[in-house]
Protein backbone atom coordinates (compact mmCIF):
# COMPACT_ATOMS: atom_id res chain seq x y z
CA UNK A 1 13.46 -63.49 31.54
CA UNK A 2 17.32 -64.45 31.15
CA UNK A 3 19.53 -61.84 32.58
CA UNK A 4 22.36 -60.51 30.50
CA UNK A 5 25.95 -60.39 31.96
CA UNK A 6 28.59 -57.40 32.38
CA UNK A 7 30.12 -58.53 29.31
CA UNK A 8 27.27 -59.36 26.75
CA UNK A 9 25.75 -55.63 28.43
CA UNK A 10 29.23 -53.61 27.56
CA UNK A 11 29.18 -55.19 24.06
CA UNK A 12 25.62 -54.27 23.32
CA UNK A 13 26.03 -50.78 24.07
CA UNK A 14 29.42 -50.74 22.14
CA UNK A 15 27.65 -52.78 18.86
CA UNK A 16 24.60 -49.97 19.36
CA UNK A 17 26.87 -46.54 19.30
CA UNK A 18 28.66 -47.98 16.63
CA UNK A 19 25.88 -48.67 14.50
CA UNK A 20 24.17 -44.75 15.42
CA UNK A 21 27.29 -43.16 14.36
CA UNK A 22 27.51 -45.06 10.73
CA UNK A 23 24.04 -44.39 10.32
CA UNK A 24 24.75 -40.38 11.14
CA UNK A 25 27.77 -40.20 9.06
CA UNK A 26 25.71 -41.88 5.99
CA UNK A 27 23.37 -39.10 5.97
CA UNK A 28 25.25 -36.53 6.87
CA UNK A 29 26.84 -37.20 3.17
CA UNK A 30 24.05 -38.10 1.57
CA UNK A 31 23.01 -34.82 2.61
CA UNK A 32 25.81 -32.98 1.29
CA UNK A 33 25.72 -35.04 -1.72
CA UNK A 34 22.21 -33.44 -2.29
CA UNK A 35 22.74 -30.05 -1.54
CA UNK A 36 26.61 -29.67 -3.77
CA UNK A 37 24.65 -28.92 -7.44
CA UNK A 38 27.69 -27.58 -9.31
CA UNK A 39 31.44 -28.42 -9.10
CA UNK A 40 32.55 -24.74 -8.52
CA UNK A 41 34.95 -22.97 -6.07
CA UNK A 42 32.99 -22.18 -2.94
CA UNK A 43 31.41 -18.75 -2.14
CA UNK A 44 34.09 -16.36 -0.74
CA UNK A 45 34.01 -14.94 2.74
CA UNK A 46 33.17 -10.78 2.99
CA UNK A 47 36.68 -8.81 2.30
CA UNK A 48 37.06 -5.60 4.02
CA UNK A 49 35.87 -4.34 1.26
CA UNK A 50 32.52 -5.28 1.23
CA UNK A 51 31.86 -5.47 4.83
CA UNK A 52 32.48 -1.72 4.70
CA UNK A 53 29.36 -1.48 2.41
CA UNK A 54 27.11 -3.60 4.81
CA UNK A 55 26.37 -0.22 6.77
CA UNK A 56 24.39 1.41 4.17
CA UNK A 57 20.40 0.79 4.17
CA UNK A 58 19.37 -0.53 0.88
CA UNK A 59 16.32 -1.59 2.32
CA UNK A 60 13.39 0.85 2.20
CA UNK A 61 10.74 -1.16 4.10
CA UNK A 62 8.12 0.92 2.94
CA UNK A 63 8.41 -0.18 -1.03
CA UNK A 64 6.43 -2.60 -2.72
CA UNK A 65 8.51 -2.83 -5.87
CA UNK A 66 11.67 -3.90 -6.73
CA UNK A 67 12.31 -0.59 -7.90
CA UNK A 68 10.74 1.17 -4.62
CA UNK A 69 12.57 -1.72 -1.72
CA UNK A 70 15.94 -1.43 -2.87
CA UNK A 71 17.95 1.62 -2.95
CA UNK A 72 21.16 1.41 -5.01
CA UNK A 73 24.58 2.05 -3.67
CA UNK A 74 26.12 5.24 -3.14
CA UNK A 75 27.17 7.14 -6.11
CA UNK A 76 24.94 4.86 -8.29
CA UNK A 77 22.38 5.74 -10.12
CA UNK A 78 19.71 3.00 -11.14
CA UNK A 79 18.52 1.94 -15.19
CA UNK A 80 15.67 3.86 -16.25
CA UNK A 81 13.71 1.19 -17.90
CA UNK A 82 11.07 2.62 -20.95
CA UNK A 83 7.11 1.70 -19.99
CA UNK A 84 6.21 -1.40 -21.11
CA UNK A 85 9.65 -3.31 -21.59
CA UNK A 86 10.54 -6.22 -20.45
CA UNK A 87 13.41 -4.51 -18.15
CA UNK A 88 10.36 -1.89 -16.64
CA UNK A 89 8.11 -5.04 -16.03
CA UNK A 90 10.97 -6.63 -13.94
CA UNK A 91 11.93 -3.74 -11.91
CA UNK A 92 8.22 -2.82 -11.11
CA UNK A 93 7.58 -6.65 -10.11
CA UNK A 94 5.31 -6.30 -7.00
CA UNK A 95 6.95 -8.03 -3.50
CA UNK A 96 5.18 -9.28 -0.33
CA UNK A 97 5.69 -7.12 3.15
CA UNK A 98 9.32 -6.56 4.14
CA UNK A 99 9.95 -9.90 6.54
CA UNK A 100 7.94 -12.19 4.42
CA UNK A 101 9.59 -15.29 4.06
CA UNK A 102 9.55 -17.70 1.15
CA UNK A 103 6.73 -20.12 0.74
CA UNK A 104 6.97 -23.62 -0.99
CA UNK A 105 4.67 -25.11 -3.36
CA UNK A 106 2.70 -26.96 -0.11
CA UNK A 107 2.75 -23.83 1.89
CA UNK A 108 5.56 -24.58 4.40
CA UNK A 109 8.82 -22.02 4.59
CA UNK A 110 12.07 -21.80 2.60
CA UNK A 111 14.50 -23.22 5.12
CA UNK A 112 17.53 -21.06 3.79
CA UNK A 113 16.06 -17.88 4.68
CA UNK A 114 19.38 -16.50 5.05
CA UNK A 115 19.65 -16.46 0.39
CA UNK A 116 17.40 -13.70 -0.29
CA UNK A 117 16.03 -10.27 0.97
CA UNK A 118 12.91 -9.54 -0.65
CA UNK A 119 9.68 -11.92 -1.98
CA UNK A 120 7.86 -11.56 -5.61
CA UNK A 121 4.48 -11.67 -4.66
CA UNK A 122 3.32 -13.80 -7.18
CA UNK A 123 0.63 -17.18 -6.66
CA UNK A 124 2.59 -20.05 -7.66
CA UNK A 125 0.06 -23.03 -7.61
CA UNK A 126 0.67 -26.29 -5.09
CA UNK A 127 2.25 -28.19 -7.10
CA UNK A 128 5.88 -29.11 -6.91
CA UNK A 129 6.90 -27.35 -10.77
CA UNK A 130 7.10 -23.74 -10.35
CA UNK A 131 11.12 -24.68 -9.86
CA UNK A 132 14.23 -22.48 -11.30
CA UNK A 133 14.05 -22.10 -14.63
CA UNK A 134 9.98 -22.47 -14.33
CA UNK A 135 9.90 -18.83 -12.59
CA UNK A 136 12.17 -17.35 -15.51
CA UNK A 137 9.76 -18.83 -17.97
CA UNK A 138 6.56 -17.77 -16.02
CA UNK A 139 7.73 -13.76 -15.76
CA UNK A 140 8.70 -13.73 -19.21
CA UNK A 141 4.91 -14.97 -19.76
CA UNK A 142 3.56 -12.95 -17.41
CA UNK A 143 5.17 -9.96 -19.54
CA UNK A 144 3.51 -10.70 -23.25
CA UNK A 145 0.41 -12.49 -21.15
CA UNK A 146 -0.30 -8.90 -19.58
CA UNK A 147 0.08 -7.13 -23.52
CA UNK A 148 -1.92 -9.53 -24.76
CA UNK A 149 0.96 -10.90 -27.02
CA UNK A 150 -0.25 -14.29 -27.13
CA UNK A 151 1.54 -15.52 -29.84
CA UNK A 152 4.85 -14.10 -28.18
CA UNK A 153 4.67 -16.51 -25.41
CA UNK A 154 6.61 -19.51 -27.03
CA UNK A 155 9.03 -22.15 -25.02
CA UNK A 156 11.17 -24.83 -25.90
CA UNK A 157 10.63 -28.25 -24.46
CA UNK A 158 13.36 -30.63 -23.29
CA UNK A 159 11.96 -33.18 -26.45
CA UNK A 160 12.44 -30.24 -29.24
CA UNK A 161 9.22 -29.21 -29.65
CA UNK A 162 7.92 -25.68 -29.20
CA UNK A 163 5.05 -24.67 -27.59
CA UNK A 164 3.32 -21.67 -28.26
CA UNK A 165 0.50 -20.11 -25.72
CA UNK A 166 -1.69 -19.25 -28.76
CA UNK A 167 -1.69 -22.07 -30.47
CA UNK A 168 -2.26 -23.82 -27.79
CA UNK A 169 -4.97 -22.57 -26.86
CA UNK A 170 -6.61 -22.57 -29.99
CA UNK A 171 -10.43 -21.75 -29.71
CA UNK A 172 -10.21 -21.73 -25.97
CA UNK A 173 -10.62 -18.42 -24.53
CA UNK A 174 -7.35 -16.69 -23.20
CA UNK A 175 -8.30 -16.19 -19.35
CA UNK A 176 -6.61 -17.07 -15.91
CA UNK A 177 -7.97 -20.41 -15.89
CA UNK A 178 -6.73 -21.45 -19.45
CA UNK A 179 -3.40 -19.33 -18.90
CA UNK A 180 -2.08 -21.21 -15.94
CA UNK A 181 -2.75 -24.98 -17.19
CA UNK A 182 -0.78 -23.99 -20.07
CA UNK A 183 2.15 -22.37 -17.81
CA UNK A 184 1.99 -25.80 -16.05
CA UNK A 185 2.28 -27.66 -18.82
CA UNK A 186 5.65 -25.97 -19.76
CA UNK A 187 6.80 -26.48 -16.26
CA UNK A 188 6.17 -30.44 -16.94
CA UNK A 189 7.79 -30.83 -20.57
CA UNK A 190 10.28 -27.53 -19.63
CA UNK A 191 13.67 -27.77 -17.97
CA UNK A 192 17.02 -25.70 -17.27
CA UNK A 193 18.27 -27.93 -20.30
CA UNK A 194 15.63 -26.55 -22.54
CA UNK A 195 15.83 -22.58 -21.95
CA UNK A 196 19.44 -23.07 -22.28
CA UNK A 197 19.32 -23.94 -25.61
CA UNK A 198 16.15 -21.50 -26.41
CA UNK A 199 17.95 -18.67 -24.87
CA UNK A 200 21.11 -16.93 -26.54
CA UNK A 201 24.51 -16.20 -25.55
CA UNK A 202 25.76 -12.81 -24.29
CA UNK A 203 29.31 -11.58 -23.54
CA UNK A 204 29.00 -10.60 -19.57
CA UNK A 205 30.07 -6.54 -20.08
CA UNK A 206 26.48 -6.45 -22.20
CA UNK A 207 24.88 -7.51 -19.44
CA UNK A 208 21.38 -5.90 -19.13
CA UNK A 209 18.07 -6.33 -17.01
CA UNK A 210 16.04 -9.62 -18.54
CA UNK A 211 19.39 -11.63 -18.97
CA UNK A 212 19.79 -14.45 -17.66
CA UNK A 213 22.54 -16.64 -16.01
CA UNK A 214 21.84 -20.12 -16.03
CA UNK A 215 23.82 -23.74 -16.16
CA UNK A 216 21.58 -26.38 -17.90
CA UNK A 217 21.58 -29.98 -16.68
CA UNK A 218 19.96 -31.86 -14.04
CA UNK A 219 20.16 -30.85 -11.90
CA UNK A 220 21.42 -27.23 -13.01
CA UNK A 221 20.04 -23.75 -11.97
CA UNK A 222 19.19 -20.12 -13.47
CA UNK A 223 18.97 -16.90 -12.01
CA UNK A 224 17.56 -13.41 -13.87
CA UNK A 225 19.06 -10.10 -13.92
CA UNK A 226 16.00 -8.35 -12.17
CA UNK A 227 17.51 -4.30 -11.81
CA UNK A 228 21.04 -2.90 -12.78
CA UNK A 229 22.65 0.60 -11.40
CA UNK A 230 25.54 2.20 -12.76
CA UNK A 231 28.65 4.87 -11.23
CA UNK A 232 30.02 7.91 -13.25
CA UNK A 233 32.93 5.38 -13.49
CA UNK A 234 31.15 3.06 -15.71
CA UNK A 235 30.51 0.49 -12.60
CA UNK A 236 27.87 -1.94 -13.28
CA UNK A 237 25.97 -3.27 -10.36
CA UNK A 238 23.05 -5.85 -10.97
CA UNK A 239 20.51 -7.66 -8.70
CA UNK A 240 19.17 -11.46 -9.13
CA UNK A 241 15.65 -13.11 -8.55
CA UNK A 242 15.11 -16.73 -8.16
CA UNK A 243 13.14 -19.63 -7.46
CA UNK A 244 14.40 -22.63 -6.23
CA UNK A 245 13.86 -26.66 -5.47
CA UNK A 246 11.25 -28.00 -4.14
CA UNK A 247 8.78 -25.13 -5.97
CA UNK A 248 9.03 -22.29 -4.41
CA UNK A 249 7.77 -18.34 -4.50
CA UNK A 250 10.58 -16.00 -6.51
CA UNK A 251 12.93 -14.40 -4.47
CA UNK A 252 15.19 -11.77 -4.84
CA UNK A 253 18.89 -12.83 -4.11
CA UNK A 254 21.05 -11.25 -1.29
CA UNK A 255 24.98 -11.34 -2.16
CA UNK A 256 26.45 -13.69 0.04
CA UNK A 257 30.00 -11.20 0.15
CA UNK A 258 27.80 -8.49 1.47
CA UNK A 259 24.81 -9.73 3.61
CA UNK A 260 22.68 -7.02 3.95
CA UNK A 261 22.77 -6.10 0.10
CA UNK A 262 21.03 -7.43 -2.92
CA UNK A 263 23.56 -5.83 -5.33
CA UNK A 264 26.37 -8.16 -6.94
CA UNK A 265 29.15 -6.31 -9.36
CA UNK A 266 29.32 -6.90 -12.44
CA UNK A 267 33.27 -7.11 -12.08
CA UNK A 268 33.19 -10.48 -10.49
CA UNK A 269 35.63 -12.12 -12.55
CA UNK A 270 35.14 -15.86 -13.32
CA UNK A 271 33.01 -17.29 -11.24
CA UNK A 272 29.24 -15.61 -10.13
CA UNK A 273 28.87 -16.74 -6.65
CA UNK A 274 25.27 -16.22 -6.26
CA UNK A 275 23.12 -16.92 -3.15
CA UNK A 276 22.75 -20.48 -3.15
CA UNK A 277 24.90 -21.44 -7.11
CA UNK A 278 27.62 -20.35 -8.62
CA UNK A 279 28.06 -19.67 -12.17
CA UNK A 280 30.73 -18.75 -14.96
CA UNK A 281 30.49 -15.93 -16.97
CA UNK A 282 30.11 -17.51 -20.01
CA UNK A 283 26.38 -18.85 -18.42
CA UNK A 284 25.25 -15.32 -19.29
CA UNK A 285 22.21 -15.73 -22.05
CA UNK A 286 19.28 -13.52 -22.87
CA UNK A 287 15.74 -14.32 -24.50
């Protein structure tokens, strides 16, 4: 065995550390590559202002709808959505225990528990497609699906064709079974770039539970106005629900300025810094 010198030794262990911090540095951007989605001003650090809210409890632990978990700000009063509208079917959207964390489509954790407050307890399959604009899609299924508005459940894929639940099914019968496959096939043909075009523009001060903000592209994101709650000074407040990538269970957002609340203000000028994206206010679209 030949024996290395002083030299060649000092020059090995030089040529090695050299070579680990490249490496390091290489995927320490790649990694930030990954995670930077949107070219946007970065979220903004809690202002007095909203720190000063962070002592309230909106969390009622005991609730097991979105409705029933969060309580609204002081001196707000929350939308009371009519029975059987798409705004009522989104505030009474059932959640998992308070603490539950977020499950992926292969049944390990959300790693960023720090986005969101609350889960949607809702299956979502173990494959990797129940993604962003997949969980928008799915609840405004879910909503016609549970009316038995067949026909009303209609999405546009990214080649231009529509697909509509009843005709697709066609002399199959509508159940669970049947119902899912074709909620997965929209998930595979289906995209942020698609529902951006289905869905139509709204000016921001219309904003309204069921609207949705979203950025098409790939990748690009979208987020749904789950609840709104409203001052005697005209003060909108609204709360978000997401999912995420890799496939993941809906979640409802926390706002990053205030980290114990799941409230955002409608006044946020230009720029929406959500959870984990940020959009404009022109992203603002409803179905």
């Amino acid at each position: 065995m030949r024996v290395l010198g002083p030299l060649k030794k000092s020059y090995i262990m030089k040529s090695t550390i050299f070579i680990f911090i490249l490496l390091s540095t290489s995927a320490l951007l790649s990694a930030c590559s990954e995670s930077t989605a949107q070219e946007t001003p970065p979220i903004d650090k809690p202002t007095d202002d909203t720190t000063s809210i962070s002592a309230f409890s909106f969390i009622n632990e005991e609730g097991m709808l979105i409705k029933t978990r969060f309580n609204v700000p002081e001196g707000y009063k929350r939308i009371e959505s009519a029975p059987n509208t798409w705004e009522s079917f989104l505030q009474n959207l059932p959640l998992k225990a308070h603490g539950s964390q977020v499950k992926l489509y292969d049944g390990t954790l959300k790693s960023n528990t720090s986005a969101y407050l609350a889960v949607v307890d809702l299956s979502i399959g173990n494959r990797d497609l129940h993604q962003c604009a997949d969980a928008i899609m799915r609840l405004r299924a879910d909503y016609f699906n549970a009316q038995e508005k067949y026909s009303e459940i209609e999405f546009l894929f990214v080649s231009g064709k529509r697909s509509n639940y009843k005709t697709w099914l066609g002399t199959r019968p509508p159940n669970a079974k049947n119902y899912w496959a074709y909620l997965e096939n929209v998930f595979n043909f289906a995209s942020t770039l698609s529902l951006d075009k289905q869905l139509i523009h709204k000016e921001i001060n219309q904003l309204q539970i069921g609207d949705v903000f979203i950025k098409g592209g790939s990748p690009g994101h979208a987020v749904i106005v789950v609840d709104k709650c409203i001052n005697a000074k005209g003060e909108v407040k609204f709360m978000l629900a997401q999912s995420y990538m890799p496939a993941q269970e809906t979640q409802i957002l926390v706002n990053p300025a205030s980290s114990e609340s799941p409230w955002y203000d409608l006044n946020f000028g230009e720029y929406l810094n959500s959870a984990e994206y940020t959009f404009t206010k022109d992203q603002l679209k409803r179905f």
